[in-house]
Protein backbone atom coordinates (compact mmCIF):
# COMPACT_ATOMS: atom_id res chain seq x y z
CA UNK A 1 -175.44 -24.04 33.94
CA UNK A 2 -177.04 -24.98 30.73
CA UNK A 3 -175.21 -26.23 27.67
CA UNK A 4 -176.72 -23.31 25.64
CA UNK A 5 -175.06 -20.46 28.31
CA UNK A 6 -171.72 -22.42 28.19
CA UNK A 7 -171.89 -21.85 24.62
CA UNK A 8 -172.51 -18.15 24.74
CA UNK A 9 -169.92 -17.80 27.73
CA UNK A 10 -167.41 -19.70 25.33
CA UNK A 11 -168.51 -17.42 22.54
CA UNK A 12 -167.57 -14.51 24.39
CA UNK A 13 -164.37 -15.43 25.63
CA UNK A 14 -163.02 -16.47 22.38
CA UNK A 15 -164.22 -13.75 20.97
CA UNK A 16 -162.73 -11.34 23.57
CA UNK A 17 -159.58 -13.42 23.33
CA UNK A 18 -159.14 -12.23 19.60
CA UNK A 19 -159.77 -9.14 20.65
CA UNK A 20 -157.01 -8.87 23.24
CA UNK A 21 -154.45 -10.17 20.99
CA UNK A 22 -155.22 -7.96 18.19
CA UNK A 23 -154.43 -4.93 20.73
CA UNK A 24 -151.90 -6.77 22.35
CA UNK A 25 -150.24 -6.72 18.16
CA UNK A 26 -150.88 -3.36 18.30
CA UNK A 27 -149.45 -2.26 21.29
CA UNK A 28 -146.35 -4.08 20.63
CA UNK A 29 -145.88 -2.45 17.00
CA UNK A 30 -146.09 0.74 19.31
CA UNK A 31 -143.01 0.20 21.80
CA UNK A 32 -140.07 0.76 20.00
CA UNK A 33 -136.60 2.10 20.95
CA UNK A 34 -136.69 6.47 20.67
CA UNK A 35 -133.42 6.65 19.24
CA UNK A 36 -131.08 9.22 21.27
CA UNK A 37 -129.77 10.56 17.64
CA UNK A 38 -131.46 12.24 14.87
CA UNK A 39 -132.88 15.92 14.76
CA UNK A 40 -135.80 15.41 17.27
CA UNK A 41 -136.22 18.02 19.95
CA UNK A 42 -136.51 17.07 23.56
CA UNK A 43 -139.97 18.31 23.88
CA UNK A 44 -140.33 15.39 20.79
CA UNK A 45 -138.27 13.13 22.72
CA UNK A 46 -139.72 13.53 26.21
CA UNK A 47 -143.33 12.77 24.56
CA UNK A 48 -142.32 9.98 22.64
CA UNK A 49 -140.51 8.50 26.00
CA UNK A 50 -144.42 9.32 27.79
CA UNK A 51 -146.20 7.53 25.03
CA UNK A 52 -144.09 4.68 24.98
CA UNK A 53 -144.30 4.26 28.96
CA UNK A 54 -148.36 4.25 28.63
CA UNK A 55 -147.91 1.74 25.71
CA UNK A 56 -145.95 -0.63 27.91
CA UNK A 57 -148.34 -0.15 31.04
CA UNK A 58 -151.50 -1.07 28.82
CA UNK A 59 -149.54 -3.78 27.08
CA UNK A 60 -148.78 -5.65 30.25
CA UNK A 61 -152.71 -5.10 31.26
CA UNK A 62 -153.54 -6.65 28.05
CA UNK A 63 -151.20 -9.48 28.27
CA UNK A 64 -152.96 -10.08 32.41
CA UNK A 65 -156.26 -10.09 30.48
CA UNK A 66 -155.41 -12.89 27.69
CA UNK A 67 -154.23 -14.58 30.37
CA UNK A 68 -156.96 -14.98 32.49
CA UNK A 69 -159.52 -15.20 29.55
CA UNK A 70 -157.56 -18.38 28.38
CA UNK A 71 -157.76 -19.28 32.26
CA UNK A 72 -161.47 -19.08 32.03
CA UNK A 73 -161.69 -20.87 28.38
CA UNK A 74 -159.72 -23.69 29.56
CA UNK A 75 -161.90 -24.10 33.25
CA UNK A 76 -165.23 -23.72 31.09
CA UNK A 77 -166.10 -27.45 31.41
CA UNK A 78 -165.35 -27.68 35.13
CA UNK A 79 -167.97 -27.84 37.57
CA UNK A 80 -166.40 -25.03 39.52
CA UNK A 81 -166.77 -23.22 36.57
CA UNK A 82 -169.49 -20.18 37.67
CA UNK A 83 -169.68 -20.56 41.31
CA UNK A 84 -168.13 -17.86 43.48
CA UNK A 85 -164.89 -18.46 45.07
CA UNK A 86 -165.88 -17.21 48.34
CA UNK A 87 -169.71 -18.49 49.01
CA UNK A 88 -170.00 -21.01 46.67
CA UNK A 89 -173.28 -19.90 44.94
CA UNK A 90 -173.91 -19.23 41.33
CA UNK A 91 -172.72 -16.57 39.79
CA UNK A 92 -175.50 -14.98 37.17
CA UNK A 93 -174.75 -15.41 33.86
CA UNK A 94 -175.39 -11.54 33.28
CA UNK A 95 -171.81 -10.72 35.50
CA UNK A 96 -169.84 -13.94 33.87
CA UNK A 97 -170.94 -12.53 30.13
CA UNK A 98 -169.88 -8.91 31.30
CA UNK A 99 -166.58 -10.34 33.02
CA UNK A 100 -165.68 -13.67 31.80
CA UNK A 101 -162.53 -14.21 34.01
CA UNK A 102 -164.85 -13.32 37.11
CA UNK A 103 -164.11 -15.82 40.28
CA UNK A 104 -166.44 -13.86 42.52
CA UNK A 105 -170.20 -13.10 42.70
CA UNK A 106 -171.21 -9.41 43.39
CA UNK A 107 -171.13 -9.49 47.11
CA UNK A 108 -168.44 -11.10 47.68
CA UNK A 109 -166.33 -8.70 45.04
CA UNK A 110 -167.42 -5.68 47.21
């Protein structure tokens, strides 16, 4: 891999990093307590209590996501770096762009 694509590949991590945390900030001004008092209805309730559930379930997602784009950002420089998991060739540049956290090439993800 070329010093140029590790540059883009960085690139695109950090910039999907940013990304992740902004909606990560998001997502966690979104989960707050539905207080049991106050002159809500239960339909009210019972929605809030569903929007909140979907907030938590795509906060954790987020949160698995930063995770393994700062796993990729910090094994950038190795020389394992690109190379499927599984057979050991090259993984194209196109796939590791798309999915920077990718361990796998194409055939060996199916």
């Amino acid at each position: 891999m070329t010093p140029e694509e590790k540059q883009s590949i960085k690139n695109e991590i950090e910039q999907r990093i940013v990304k992740t945390k902004e909606t990560i900030e998001s997502l966690r001004k979104q989960i707050k307590p539905i207080p049991l008092d106050g002159a809500i209805g239960r339909v009210t309730r019972m929605d809030a209590i569903q929007c909140r559930s979907i907030a938590e379930a795509n906060l954790r997602e987020a949160e698995e996501c930063l995770s393994l784009l700062e796993h990729a950002l910090s094994n950038l420089d190795e020389e394992s770096f690109g190379v499927c998991g599984k057979c050991k060739q090259q993984i194209p540049l196109e796939r590791i762009l798309a999915i920077p956290e990718v361990r796998l090439c194409v055939n060996c993800a199916s």
